[in-house]
C-alpha atoms as a PDB file:
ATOM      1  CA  UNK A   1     -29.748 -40.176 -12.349  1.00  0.00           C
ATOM      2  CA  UNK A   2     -26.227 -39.869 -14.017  1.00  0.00           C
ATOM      3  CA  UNK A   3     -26.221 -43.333 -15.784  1.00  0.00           C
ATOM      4  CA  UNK A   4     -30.221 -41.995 -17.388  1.00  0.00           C
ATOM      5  CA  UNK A   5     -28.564 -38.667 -18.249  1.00  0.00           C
ATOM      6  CA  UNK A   6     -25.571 -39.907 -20.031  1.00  0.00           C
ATOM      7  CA  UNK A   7     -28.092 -42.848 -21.632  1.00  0.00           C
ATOM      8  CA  UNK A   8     -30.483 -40.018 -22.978  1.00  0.00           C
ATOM      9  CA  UNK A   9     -27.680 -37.981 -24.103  1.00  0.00           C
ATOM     10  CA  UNK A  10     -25.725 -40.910 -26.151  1.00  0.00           C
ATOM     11  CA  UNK A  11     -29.662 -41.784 -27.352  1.00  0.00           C
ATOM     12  CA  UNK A  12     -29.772 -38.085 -28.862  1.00  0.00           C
ATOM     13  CA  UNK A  13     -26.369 -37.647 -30.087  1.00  0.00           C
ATOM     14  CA  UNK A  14     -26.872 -41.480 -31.950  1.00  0.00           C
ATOM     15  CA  UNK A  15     -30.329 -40.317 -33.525  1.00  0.00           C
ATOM     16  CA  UNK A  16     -28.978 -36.995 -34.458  1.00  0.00           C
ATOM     17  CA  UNK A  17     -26.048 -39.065 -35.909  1.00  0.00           C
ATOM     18  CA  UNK A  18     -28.393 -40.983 -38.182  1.00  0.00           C
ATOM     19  CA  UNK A  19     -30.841 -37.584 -38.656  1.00  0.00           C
ATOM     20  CA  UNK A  20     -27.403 -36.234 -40.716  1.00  0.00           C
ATOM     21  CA  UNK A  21     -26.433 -39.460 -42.406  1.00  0.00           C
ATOM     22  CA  UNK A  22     -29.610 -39.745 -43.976  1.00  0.00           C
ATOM     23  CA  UNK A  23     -29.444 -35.917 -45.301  1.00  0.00           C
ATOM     24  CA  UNK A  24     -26.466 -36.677 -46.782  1.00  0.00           C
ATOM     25  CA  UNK A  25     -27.464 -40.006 -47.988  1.00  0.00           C
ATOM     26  CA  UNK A  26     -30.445 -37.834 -49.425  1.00  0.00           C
ATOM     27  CA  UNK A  27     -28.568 -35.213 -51.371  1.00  0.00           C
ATOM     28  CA  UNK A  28     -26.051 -37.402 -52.786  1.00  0.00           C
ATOM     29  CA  UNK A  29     -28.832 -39.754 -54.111  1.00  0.00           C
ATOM     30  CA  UNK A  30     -30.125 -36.434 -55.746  1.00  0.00           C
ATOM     31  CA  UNK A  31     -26.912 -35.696 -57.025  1.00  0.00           C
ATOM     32  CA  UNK A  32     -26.200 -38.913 -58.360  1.00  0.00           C
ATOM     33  CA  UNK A  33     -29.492 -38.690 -60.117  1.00  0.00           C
ATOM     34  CA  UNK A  34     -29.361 -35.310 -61.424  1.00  0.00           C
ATOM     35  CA  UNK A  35     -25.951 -36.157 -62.967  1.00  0.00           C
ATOM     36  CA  UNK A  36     -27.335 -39.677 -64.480  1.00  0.00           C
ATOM     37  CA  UNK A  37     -30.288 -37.793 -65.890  1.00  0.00           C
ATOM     38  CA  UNK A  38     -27.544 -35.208 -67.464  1.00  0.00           C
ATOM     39  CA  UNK A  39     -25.460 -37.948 -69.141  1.00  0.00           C
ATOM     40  CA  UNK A  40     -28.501 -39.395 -70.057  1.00  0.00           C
ATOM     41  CA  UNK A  41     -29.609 -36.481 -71.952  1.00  0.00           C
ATOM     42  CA  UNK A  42     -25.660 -36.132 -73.562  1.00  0.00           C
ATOM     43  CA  UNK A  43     -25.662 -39.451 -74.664  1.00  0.00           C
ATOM     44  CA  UNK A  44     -28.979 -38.946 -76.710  1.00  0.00           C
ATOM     45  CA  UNK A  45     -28.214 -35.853 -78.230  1.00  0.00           C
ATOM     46  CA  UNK A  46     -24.841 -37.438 -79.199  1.00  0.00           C
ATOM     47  CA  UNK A  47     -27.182 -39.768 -80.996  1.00  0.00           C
ATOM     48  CA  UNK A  48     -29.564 -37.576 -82.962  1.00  0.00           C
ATOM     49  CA  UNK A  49     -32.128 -39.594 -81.356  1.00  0.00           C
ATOM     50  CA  UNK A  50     -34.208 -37.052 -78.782  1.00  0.00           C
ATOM     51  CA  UNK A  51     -34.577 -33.267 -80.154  1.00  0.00           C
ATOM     52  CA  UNK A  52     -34.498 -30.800 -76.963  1.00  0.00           C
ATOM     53  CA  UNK A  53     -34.064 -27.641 -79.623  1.00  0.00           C
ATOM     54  CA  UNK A  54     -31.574 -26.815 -82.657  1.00  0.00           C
ATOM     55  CA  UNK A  55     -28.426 -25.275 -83.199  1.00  0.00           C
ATOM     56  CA  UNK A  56     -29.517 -22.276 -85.895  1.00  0.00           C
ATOM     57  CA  UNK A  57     -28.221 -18.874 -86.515  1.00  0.00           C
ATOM     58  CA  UNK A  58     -31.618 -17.809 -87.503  1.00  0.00           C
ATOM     59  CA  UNK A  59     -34.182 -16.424 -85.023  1.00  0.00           C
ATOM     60  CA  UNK A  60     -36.461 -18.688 -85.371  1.00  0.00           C
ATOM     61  CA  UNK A  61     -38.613 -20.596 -82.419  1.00  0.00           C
ATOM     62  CA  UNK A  62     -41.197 -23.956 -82.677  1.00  0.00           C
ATOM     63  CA  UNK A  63     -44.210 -23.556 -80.266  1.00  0.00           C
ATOM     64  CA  UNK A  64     -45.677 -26.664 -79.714  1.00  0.00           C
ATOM     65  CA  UNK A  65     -48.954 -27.405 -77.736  1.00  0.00           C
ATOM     66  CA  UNK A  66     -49.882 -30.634 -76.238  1.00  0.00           C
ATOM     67  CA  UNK A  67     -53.144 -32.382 -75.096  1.00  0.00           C
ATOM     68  CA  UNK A  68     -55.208 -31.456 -77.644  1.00  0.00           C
ATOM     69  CA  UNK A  69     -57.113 -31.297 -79.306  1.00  0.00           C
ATOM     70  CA  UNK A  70     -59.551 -29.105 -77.431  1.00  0.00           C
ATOM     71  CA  UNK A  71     -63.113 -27.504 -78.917  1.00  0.00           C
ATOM     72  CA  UNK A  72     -62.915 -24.871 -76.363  1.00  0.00           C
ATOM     73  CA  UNK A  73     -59.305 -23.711 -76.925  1.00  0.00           C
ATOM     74  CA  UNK A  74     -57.530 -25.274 -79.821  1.00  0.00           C
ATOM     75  CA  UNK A  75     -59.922 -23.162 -82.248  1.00  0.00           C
ATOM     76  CA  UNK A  76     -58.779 -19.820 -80.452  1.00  0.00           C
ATOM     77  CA  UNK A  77     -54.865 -20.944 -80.131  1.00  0.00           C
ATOM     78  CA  UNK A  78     -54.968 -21.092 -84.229  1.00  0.00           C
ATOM     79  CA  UNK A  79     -56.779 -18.309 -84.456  1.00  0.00           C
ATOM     80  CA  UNK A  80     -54.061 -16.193 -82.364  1.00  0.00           C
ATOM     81  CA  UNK A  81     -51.495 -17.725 -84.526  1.00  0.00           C
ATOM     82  CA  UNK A  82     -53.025 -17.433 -87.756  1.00  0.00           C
ATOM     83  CA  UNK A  83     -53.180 -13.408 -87.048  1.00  0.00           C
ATOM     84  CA  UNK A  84     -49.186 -13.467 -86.789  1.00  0.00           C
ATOM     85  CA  UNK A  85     -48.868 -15.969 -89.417  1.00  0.00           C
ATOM     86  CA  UNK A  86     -47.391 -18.249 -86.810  1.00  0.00           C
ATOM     87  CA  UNK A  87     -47.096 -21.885 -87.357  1.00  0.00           C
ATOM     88  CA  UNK A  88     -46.485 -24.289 -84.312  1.00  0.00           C
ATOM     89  CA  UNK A  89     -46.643 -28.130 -83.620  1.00  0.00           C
ATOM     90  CA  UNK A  90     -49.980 -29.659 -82.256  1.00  0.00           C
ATOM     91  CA  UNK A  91     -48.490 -32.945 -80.071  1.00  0.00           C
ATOM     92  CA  UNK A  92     -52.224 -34.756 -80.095  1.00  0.00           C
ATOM     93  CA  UNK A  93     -54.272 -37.117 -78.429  1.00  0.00           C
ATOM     94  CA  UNK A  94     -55.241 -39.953 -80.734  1.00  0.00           C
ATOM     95  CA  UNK A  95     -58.621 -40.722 -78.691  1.00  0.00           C
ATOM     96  CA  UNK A  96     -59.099 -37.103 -78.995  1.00  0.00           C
ATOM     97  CA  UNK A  97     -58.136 -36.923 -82.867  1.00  0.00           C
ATOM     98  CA  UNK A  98     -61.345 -39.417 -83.535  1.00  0.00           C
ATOM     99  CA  UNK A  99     -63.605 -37.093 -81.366  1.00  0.00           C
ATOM    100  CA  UNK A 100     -62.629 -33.596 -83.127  1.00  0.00           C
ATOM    101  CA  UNK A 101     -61.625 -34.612 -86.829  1.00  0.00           C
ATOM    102  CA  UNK A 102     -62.629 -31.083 -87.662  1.00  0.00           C
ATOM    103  CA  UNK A 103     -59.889 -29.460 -85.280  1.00  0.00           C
ATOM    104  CA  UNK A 104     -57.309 -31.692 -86.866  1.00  0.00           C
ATOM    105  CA  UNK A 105     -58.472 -30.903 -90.400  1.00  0.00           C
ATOM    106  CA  UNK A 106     -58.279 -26.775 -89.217  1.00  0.00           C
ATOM    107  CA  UNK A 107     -54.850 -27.377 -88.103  1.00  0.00           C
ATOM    108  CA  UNK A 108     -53.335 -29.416 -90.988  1.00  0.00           C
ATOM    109  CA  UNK A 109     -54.780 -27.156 -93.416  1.00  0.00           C
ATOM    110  CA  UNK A 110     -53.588 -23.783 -92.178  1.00  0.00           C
ATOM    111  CA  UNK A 111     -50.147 -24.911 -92.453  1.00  0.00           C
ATOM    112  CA  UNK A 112     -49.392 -26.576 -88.780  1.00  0.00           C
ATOM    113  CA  UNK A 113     -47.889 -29.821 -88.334  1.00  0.00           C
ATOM    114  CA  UNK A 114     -49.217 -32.943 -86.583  1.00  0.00           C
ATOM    115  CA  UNK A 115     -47.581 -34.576 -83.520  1.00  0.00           C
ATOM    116  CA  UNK A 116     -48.140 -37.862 -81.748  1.00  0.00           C
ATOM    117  CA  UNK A 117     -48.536 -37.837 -77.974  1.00  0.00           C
ATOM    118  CA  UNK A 118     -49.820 -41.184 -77.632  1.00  0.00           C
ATOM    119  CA  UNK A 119     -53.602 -42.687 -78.089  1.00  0.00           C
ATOM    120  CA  UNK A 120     -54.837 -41.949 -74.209  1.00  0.00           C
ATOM    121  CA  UNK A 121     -51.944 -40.516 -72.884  1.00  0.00           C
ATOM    122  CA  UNK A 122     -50.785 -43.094 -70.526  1.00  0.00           C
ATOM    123  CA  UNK A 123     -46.975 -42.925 -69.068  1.00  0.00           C
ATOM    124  CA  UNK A 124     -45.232 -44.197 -71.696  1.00  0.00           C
ATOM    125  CA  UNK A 125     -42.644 -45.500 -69.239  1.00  0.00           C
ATOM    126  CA  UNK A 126     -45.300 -47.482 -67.690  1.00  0.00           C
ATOM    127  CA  UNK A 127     -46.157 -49.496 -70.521  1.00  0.00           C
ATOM    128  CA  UNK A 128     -44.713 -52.322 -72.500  1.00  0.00           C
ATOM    129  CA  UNK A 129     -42.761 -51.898 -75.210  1.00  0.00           C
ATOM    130  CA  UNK A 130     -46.023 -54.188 -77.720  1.00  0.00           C
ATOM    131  CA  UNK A 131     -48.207 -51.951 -76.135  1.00  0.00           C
ATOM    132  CA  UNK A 132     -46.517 -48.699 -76.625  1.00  0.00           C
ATOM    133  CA  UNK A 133     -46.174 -49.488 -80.471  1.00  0.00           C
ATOM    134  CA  UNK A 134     -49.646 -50.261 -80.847  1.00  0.00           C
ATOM    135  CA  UNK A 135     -50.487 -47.397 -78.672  1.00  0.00           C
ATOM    136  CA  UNK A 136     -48.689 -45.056 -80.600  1.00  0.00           C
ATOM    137  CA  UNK A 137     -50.100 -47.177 -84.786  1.00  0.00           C
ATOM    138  CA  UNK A 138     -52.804 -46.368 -83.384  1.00  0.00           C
ATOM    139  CA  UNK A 139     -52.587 -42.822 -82.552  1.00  0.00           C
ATOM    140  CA  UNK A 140     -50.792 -42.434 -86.329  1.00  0.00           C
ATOM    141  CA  UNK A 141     -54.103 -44.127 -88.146  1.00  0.00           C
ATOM    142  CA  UNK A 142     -56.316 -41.474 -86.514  1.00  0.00           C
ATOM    143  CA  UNK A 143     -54.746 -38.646 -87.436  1.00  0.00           C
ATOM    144  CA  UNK A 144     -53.446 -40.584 -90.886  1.00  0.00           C
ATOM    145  CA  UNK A 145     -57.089 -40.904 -91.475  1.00  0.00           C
ATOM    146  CA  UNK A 146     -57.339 -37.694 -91.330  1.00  0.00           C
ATOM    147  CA  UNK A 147     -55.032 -35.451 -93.282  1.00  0.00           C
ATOM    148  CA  UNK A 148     -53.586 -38.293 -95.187  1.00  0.00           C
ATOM    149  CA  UNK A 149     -49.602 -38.098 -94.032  1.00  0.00           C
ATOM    150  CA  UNK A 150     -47.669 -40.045 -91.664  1.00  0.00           C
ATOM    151  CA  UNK A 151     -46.614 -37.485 -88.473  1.00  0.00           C
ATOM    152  CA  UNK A 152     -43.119 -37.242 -88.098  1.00  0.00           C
ATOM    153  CA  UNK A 153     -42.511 -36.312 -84.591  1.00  0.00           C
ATOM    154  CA  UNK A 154     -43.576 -37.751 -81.240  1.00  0.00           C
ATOM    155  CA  UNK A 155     -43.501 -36.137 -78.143  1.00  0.00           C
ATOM    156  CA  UNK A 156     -43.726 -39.165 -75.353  1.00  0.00           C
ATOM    157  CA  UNK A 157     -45.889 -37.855 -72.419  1.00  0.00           C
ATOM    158  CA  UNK A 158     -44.315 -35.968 -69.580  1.00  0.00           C
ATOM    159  CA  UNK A 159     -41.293 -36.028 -71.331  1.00  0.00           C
ATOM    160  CA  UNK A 160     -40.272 -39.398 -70.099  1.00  0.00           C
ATOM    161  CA  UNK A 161     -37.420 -40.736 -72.540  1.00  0.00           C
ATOM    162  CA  UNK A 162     -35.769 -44.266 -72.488  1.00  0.00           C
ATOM    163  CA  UNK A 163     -33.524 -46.786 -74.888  1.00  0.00           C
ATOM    164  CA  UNK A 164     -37.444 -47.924 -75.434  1.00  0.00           C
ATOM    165  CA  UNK A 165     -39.622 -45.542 -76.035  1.00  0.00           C
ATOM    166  CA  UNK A 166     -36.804 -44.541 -78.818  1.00  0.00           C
ATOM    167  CA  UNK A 167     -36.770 -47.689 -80.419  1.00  0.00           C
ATOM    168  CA  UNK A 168     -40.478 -47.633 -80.675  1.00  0.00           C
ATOM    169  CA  UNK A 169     -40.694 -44.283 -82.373  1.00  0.00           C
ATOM    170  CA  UNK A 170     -38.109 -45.236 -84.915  1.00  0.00           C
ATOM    171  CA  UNK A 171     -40.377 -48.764 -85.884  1.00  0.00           C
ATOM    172  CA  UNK A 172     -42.408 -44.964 -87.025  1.00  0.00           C
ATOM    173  CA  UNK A 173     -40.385 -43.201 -88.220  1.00  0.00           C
ATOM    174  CA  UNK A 174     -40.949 -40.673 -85.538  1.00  0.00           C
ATOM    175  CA  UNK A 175     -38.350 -38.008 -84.144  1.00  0.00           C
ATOM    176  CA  UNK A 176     -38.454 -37.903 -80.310  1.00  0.00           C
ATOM    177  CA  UNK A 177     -38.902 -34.257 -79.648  1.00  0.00           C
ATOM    178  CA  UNK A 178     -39.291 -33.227 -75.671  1.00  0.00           C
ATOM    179  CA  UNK A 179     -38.637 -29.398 -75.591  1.00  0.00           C
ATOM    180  CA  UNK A 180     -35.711 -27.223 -74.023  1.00  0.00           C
ATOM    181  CA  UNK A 181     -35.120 -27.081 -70.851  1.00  0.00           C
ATOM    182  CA  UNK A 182     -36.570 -23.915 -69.129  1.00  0.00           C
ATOM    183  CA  UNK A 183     -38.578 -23.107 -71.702  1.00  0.00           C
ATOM    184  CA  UNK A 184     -42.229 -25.181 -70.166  1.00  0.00           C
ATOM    185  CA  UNK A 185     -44.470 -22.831 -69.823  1.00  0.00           C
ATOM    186  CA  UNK A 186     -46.258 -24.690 -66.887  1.00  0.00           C
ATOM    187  CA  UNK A 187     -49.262 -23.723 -68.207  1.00  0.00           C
ATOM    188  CA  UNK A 188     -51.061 -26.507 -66.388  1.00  0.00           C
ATOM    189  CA  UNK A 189     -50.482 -24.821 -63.494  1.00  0.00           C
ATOM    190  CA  UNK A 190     -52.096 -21.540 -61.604  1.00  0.00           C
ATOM    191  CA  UNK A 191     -49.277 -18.995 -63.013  1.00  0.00           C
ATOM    192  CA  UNK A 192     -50.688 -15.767 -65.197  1.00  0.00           C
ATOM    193  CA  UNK A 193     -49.889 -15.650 -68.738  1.00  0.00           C
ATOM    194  CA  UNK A 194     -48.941 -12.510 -68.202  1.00  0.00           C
ATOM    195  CA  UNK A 195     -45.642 -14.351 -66.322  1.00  0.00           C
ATOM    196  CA  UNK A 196     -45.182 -17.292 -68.746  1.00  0.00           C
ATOM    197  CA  UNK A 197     -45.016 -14.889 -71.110  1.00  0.00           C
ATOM    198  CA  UNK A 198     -41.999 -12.969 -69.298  1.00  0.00           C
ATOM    199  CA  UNK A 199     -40.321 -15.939 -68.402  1.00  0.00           C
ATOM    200  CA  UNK A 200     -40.349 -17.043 -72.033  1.00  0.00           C
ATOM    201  CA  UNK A 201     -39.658 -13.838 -73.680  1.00  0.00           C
ATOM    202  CA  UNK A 202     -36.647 -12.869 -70.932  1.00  0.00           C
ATOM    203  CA  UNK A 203     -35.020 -16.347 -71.989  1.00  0.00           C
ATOM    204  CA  UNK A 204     -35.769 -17.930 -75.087  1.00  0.00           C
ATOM    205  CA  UNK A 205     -32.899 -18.165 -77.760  1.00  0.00           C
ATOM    206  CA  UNK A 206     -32.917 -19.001 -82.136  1.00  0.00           C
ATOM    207  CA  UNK A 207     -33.749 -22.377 -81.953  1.00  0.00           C
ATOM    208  CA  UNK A 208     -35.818 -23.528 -78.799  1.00  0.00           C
ATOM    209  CA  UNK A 209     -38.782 -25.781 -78.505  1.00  0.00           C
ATOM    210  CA  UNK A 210     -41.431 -24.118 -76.316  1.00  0.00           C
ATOM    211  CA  UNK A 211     -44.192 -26.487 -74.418  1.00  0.00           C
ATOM    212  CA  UNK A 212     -47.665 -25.292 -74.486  1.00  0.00           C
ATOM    213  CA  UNK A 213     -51.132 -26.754 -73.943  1.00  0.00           C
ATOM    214  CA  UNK A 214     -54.190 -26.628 -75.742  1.00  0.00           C
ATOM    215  CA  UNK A 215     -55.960 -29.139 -73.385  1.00  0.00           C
ATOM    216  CA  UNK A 216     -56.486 -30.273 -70.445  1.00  0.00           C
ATOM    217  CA  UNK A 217     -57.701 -27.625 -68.099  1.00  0.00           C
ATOM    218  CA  UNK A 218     -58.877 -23.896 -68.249  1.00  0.00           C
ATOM    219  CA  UNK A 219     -56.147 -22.835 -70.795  1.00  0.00           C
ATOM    220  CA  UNK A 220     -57.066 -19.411 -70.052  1.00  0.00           C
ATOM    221  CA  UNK A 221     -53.313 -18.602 -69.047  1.00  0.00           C
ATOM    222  CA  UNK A 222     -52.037 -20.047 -72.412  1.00  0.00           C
ATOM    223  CA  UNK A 223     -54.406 -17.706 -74.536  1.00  0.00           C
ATOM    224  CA  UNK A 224     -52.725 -14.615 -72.548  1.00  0.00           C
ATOM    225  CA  UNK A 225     -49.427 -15.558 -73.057  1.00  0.00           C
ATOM    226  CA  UNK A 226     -49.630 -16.101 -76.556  1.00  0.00           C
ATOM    227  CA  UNK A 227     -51.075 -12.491 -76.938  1.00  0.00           C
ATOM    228  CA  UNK A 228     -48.136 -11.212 -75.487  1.00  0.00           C
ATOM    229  CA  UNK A 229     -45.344 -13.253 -76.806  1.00  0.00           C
ATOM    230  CA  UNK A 230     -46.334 -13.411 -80.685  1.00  0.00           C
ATOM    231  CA  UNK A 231     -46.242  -9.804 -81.645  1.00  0.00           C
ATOM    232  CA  UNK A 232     -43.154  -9.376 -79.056  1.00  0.00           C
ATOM    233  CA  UNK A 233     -41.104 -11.931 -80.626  1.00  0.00           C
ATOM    234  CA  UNK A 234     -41.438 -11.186 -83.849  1.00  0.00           C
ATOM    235  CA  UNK A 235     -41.407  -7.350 -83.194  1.00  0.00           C
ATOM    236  CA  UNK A 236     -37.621  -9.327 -82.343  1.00  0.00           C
ATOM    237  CA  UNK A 237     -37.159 -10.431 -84.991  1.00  0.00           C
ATOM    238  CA  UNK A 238     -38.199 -13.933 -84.447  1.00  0.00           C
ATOM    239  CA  UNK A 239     -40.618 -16.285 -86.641  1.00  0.00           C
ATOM    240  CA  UNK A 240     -42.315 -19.466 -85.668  1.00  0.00           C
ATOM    241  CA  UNK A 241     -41.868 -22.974 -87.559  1.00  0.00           C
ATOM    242  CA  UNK A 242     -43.183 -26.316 -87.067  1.00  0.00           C
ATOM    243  CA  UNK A 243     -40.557 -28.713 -84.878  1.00  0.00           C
ATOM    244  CA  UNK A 244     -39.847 -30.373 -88.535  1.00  0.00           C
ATOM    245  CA  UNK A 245     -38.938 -27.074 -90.117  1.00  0.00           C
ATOM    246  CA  UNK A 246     -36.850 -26.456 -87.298  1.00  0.00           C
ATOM    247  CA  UNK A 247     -35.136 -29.580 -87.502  1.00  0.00           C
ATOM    248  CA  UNK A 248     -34.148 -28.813 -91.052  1.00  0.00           C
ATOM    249  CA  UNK A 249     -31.883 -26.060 -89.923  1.00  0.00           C
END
């Protein structure tokens, strides 16, 4: 009875053993990952090459919205920014582009800029690199088609970023914008606008790139926000510029 005792105990004590090592294993894996992913991001802003917001000493901000675009809610996102004379950066769908020329035509001509966020939104980290720059050509032709100027910024799709996806943009011309850190509204998500719009207006600074949506869901939530942080804001002070007027700073 001793020797199964002593057998079961040395059984627990070995799988707790391993039950701790892998913890540890776990965490440090995270760590080391969290710390590649942060020299990562040094080493491209060292560069010039990926845009997460701009040094400026001027209160400004660039709202950008991705997705689009959307007949249901792109047409009321303009028309909340048009009534605070608020210009922001529409990150667009190319497949979308050729289905709502109109929306595109709306945007350009009251003063917004023009984004690329791919032709069908596929993970650009999944792809090729010859099938990410003819994803992307053919993306720019759509919207070229429409309002006659090549887009100058391209927002790769969840934000993914690699020595890649860079060099494709460049074969563009494109600046790799993602947006600053802490400042997603997670608007795809269940959360009020009422509390993005907290979140954003508690912690935004001159400068940062703010993620919207304009697509992709019930954009209810994005509409609310935008009521509340636009007349806030700029009660603060603050105006909002396209990413490329930003990046002028």
């Amino acid at each position: 009875m001793k020797v199964i005792l002593i057998n079961r105990l040395l059984f627990f004590l070995a799988t707790a053993g391993l039950i701790v090592a892998g913890i540890f294993f776990l965490l440090l894996t995270k760590n080391s990952r969290a710390l590649t992913v942060y020299r990562d991001r040094e080493y491209w802003e060292k560069t010039g090459d990926i845009v997460w917001e701009v040094k400026t000493g001027e209160k400004k901000l660039a709202l950008t919205f991705d997705d689009g675009p959307s007949p249901t809610f792109t047409g009321r996102v303009l028309d909340l920014l048009a009534r605070y004379n608020a210009r922001a950066t529409f990150f667009v769908i190319g497949s979308r582009v050729e289905i709502y020329p109109d929306i595109i035509s709306r945007q350009f001509r009251e003063g917004h800029e023009i984004g690329n966020h791919t032709y069908l939104h596929r993970e650009v980290n999944r792809m090729p690199e010859a099938e990410l720059r003819e994803d992307l050509y053919r993306a720019h032709l759509a919207v070229f088609d429409i309002i006659g100027e090549d887009m100058r910024v391209f927002r790769p799709t969840s934000g993914f970023y690699n020595e890649t996806i860079v060099r494709v943009a460049k074969t563009l011309n494109y600046e790799v914008v993602i947006w600053t850190w802490g400042q997603d509204s997670r608007d795809w998500t269940v959360v009020s606008g009422e509390t993005i719009a907290h979140k954003i207006i508690n912690t935004v600074k001159p400068g940062d790139i703010i993620l919207f949506h304009d697509q992709g869901g019930d954009r209810s939530n994005t509409l609310q926000a935008l009521r509340i942080i636009l007349p806030v804001l700029q009660e603060r002070g603050y105006s909002f510029v396209t990413v490329s007027e930003l990046l002028e700073e």
